[in-house]
PDB file of N, CA and C in Angstrom:
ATOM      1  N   UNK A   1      10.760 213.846 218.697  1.00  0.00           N
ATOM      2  CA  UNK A   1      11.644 214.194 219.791  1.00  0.00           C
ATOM      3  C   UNK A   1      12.858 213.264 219.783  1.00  0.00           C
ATOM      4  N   UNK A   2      13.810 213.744 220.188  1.00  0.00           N
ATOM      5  CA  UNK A   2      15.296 212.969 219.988  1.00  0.00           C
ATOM      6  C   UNK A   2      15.374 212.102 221.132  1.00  0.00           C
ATOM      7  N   UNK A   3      16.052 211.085 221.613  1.00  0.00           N
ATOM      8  CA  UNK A   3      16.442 210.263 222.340  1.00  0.00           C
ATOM      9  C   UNK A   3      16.965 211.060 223.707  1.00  0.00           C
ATOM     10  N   UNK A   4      17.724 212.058 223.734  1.00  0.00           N
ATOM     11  CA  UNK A   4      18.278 213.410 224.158  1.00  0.00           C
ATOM     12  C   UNK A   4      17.337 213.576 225.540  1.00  0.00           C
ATOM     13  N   UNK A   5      15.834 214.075 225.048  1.00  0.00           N
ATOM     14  CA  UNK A   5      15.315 215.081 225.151  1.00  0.00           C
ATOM     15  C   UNK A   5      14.384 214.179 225.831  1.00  0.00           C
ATOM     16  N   UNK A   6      13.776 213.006 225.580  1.00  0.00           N
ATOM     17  CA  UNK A   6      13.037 211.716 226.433  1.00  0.00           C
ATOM     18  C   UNK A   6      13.938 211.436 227.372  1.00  0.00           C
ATOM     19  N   UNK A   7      14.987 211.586 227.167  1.00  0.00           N
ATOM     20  CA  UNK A   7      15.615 210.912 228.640  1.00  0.00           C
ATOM     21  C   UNK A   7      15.805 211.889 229.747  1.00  0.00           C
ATOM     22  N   UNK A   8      15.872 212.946 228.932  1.00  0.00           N
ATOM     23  CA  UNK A   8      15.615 214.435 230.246  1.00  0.00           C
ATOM     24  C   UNK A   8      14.883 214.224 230.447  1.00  0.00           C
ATOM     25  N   UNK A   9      13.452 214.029 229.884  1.00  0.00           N
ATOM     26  CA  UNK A   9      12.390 214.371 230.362  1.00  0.00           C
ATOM     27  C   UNK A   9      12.075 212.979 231.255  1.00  0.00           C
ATOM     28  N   UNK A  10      12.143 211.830 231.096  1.00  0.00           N
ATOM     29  CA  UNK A  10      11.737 211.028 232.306  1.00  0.00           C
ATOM     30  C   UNK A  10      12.875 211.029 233.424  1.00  0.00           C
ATOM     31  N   UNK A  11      14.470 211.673 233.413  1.00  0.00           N
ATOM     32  CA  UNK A  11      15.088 212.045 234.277  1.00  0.00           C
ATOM     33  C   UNK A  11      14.389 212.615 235.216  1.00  0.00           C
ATOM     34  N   UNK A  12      13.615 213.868 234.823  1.00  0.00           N
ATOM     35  CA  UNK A  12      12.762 215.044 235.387  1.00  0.00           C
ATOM     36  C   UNK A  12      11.685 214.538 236.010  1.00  0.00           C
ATOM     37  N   UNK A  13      10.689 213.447 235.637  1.00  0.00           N
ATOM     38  CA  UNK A  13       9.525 212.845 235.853  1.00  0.00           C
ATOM     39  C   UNK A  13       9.931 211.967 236.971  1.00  0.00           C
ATOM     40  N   UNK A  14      10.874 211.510 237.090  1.00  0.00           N
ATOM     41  CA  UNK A  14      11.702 210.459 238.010  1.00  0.00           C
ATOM     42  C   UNK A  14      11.998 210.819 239.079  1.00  0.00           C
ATOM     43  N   UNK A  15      12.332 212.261 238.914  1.00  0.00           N
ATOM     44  CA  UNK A  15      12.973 213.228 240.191  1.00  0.00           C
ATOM     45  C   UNK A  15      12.011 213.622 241.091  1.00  0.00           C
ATOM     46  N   UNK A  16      10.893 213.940 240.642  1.00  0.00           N
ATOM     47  CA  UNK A  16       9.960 214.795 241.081  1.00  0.00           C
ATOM     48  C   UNK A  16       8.908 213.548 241.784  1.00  0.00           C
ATOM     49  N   UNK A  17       8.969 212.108 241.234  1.00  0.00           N
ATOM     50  CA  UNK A  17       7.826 211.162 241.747  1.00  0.00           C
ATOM     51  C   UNK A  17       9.237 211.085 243.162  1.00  0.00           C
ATOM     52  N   UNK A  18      10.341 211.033 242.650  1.00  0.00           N
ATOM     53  CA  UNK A  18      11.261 210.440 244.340  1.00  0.00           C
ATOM     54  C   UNK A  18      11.181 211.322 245.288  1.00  0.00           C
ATOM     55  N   UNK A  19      11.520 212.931 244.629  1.00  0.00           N
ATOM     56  CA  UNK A  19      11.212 214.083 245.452  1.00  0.00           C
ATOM     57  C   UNK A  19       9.750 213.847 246.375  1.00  0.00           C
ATOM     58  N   UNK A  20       8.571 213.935 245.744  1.00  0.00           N
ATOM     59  CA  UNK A  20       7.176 213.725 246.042  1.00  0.00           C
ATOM     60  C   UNK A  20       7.220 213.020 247.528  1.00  0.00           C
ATOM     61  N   UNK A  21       7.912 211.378 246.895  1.00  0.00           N
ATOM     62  CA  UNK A  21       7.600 210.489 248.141  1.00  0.00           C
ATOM     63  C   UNK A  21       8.758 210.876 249.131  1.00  0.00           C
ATOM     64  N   UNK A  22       9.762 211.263 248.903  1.00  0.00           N
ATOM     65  CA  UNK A  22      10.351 211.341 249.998  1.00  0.00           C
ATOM     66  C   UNK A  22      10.024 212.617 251.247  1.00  0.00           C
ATOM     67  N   UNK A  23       9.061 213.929 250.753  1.00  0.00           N
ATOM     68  CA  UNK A  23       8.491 214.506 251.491  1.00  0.00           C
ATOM     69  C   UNK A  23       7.148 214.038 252.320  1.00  0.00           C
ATOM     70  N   UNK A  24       6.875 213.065 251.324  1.00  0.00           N
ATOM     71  CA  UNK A  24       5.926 212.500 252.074  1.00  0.00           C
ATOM     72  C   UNK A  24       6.107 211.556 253.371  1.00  0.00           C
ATOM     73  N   UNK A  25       6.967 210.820 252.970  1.00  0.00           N
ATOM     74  CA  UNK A  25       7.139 210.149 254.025  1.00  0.00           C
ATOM     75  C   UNK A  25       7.820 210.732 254.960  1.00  0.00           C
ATOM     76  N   UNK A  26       8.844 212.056 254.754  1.00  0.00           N
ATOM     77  CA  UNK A  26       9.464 212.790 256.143  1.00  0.00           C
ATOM     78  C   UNK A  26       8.199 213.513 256.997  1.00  0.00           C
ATOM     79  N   UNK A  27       6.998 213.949 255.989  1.00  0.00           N
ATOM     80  CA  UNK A  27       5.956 214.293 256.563  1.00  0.00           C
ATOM     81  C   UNK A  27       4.787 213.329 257.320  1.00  0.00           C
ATOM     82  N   UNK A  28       5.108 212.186 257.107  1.00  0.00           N
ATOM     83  CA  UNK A  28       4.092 211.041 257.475  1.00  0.00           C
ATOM     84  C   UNK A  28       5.191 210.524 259.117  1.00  0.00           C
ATOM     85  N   UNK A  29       6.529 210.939 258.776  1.00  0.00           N
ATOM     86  CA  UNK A  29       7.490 210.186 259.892  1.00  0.00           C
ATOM     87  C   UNK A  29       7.030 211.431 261.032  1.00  0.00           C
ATOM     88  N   UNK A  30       6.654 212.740 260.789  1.00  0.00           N
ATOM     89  CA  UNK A  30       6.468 213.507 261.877  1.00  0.00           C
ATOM     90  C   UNK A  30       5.471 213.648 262.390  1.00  0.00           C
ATOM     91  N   UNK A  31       4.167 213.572 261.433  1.00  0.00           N
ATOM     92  CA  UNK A  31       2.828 213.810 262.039  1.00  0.00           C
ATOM     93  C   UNK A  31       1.927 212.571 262.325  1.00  0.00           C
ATOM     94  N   UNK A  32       2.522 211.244 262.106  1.00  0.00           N
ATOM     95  CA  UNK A  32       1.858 209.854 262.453  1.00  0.00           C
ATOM     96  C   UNK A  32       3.110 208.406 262.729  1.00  0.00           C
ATOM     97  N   UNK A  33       4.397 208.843 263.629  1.00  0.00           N
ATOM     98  CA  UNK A  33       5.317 207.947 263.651  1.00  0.00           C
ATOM     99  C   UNK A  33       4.769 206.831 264.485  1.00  0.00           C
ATOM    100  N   UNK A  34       3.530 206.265 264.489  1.00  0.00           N
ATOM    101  CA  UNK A  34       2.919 204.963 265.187  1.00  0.00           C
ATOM    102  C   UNK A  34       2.647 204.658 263.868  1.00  0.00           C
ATOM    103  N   UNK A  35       1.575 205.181 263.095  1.00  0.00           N
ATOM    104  CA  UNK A  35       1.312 204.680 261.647  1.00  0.00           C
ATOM    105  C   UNK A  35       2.744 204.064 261.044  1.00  0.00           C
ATOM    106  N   UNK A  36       3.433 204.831 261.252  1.00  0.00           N
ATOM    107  CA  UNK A  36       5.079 204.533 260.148  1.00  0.00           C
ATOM    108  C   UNK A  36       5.922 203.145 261.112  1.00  0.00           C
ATOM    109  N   UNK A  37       5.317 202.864 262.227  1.00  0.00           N
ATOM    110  CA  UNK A  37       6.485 201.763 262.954  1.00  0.00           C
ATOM    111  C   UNK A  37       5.274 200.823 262.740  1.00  0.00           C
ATOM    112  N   UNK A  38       4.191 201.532 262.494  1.00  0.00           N
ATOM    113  CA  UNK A  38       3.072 199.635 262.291  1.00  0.00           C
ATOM    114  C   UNK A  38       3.551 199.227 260.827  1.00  0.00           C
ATOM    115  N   UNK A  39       3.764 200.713 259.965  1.00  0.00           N
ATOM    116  CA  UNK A  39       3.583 199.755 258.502  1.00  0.00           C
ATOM    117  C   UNK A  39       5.134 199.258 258.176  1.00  0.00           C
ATOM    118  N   UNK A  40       6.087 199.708 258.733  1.00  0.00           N
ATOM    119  CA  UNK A  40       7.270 199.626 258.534  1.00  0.00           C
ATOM    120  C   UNK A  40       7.611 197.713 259.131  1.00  0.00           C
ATOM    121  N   UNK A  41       6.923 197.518 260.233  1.00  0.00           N
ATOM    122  CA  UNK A  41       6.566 196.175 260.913  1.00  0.00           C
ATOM    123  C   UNK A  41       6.531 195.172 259.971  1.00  0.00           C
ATOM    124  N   UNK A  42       5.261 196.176 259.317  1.00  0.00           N
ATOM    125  CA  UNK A  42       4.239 195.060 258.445  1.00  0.00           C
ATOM    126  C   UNK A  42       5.219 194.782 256.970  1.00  0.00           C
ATOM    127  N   UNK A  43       6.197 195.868 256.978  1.00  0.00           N
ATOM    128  CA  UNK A  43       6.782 195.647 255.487  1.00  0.00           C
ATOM    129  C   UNK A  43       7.965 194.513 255.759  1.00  0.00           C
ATOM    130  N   UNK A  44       8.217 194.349 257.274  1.00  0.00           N
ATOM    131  CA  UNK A  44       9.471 193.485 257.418  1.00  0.00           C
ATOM    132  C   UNK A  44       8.546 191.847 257.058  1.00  0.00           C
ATOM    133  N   UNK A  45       7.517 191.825 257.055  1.00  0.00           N
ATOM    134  CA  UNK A  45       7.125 190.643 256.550  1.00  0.00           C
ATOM    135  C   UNK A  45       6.291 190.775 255.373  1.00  0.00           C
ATOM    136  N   UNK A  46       6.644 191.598 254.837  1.00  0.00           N
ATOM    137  CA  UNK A  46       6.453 191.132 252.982  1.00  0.00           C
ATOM    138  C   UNK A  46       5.349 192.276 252.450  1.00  0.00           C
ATOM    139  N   UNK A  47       4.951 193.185 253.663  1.00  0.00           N
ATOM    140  CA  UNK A  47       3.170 193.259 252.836  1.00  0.00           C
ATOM    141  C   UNK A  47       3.883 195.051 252.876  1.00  0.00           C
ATOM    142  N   UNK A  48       3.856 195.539 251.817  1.00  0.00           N
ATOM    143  CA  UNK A  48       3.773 196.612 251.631  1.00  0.00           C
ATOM    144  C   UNK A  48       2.909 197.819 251.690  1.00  0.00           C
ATOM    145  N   UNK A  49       1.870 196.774 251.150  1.00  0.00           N
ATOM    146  CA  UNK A  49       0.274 197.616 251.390  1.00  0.00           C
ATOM    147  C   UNK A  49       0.294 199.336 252.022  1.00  0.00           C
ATOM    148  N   UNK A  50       0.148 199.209 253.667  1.00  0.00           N
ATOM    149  CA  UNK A  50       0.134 200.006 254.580  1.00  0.00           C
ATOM    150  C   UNK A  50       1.014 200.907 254.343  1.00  0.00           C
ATOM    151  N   UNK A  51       2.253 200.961 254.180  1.00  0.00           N
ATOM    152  CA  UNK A  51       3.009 201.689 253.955  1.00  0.00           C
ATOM    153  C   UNK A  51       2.900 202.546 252.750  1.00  0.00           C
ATOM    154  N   UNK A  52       1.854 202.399 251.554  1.00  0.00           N
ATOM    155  CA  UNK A  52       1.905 202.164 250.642  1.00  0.00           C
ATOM    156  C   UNK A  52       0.785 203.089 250.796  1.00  0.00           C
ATOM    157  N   UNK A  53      -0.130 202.854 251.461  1.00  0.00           N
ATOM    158  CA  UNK A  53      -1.539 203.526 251.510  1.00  0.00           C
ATOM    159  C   UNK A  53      -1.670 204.724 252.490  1.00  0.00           C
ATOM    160  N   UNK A  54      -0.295 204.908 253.899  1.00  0.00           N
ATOM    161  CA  UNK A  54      -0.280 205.750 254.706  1.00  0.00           C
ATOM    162  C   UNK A  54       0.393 206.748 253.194  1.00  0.00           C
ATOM    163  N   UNK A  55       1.173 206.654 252.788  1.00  0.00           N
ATOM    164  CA  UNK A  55       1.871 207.349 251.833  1.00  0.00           C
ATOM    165  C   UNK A  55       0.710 207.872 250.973  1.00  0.00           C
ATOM    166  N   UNK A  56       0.024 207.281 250.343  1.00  0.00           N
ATOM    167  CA  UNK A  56      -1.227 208.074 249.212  1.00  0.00           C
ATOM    168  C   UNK A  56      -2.120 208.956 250.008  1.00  0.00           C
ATOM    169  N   UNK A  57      -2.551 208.353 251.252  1.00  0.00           N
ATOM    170  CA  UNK A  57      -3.398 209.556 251.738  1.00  0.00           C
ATOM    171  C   UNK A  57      -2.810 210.339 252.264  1.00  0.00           C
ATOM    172  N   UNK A  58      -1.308 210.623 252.778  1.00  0.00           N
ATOM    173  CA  UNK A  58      -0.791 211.838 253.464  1.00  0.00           C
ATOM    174  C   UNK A  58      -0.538 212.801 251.673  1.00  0.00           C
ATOM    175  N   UNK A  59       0.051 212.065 250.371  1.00  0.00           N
ATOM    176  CA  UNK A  59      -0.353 213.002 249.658  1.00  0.00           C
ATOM    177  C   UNK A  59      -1.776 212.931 248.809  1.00  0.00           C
ATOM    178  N   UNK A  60      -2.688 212.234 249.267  1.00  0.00           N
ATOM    179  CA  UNK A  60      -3.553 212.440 248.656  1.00  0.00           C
ATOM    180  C   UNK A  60      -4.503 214.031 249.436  1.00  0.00           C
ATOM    181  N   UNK A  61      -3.789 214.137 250.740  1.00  0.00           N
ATOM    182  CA  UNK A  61      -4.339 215.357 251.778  1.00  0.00           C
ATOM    183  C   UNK A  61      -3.971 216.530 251.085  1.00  0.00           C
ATOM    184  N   UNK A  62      -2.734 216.312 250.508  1.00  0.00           N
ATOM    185  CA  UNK A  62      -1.720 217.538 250.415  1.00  0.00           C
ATOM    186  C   UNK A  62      -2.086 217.915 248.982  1.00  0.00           C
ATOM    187  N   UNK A  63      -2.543 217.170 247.869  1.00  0.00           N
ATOM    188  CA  UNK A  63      -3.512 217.819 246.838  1.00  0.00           C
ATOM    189  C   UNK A  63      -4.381 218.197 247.115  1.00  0.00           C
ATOM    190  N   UNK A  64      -5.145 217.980 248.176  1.00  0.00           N
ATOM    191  CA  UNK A  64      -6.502 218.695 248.519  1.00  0.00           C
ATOM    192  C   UNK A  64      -6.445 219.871 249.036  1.00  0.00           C
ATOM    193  N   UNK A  65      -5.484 219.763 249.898  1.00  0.00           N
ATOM    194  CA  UNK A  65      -4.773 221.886 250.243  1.00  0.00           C
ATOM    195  C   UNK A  65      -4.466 222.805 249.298  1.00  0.00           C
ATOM    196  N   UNK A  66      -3.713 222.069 248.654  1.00  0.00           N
ATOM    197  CA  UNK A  66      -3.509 222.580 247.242  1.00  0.00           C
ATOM    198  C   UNK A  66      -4.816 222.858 246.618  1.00  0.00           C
ATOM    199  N   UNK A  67      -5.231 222.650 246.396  1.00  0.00           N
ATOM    200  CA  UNK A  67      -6.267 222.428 245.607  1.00  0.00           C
ATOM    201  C   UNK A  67      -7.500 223.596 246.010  1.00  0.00           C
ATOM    202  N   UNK A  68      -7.153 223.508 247.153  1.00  0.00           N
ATOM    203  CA  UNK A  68      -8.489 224.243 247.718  1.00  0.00           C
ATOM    204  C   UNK A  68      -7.663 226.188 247.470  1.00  0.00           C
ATOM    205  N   UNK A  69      -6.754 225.859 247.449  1.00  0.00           N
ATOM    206  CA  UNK A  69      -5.880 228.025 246.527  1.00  0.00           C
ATOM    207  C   UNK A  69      -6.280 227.686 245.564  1.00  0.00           C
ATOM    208  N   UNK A  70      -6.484 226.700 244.888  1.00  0.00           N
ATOM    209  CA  UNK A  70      -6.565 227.334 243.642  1.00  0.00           C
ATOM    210  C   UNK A  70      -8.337 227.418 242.749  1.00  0.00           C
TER     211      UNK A  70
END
């Protein structure tokens, strides 16, 4: 594969992980905005964690919906 054609392709891979989280978190800001002002708190002093983990299980939910059509 050409140099070309890797850089599209992690262009594409890049888009879709920012796309991903950024629905997630507009979806985590509407259906749990106490969760999002504790971890957002917690990130102003260093710990990412929470924020980090509200984010995997709101899409770790949303593969499981998925999941369950198919």
């Amino acid at each position: 594969m050409s140099l070309g054609r890797w850089s599209v392709s992690l262009v594409a891979i890049a888009g879709l992980v920012a796309a991903t989280m950024a629905a997630a978190t507009v979806w985590l800001l509407l259906t749990a905005p106490v969760t999002v002002a504790d971890a957002v708190s917690k990130m102003s002093e260093g710990d990412v964690g929470p924020a980090m983990q509200a984010l995997g299980l709101v899409i770790a939910e949303a593969l499981k919906g998925l999941f369950k059509y198919l």
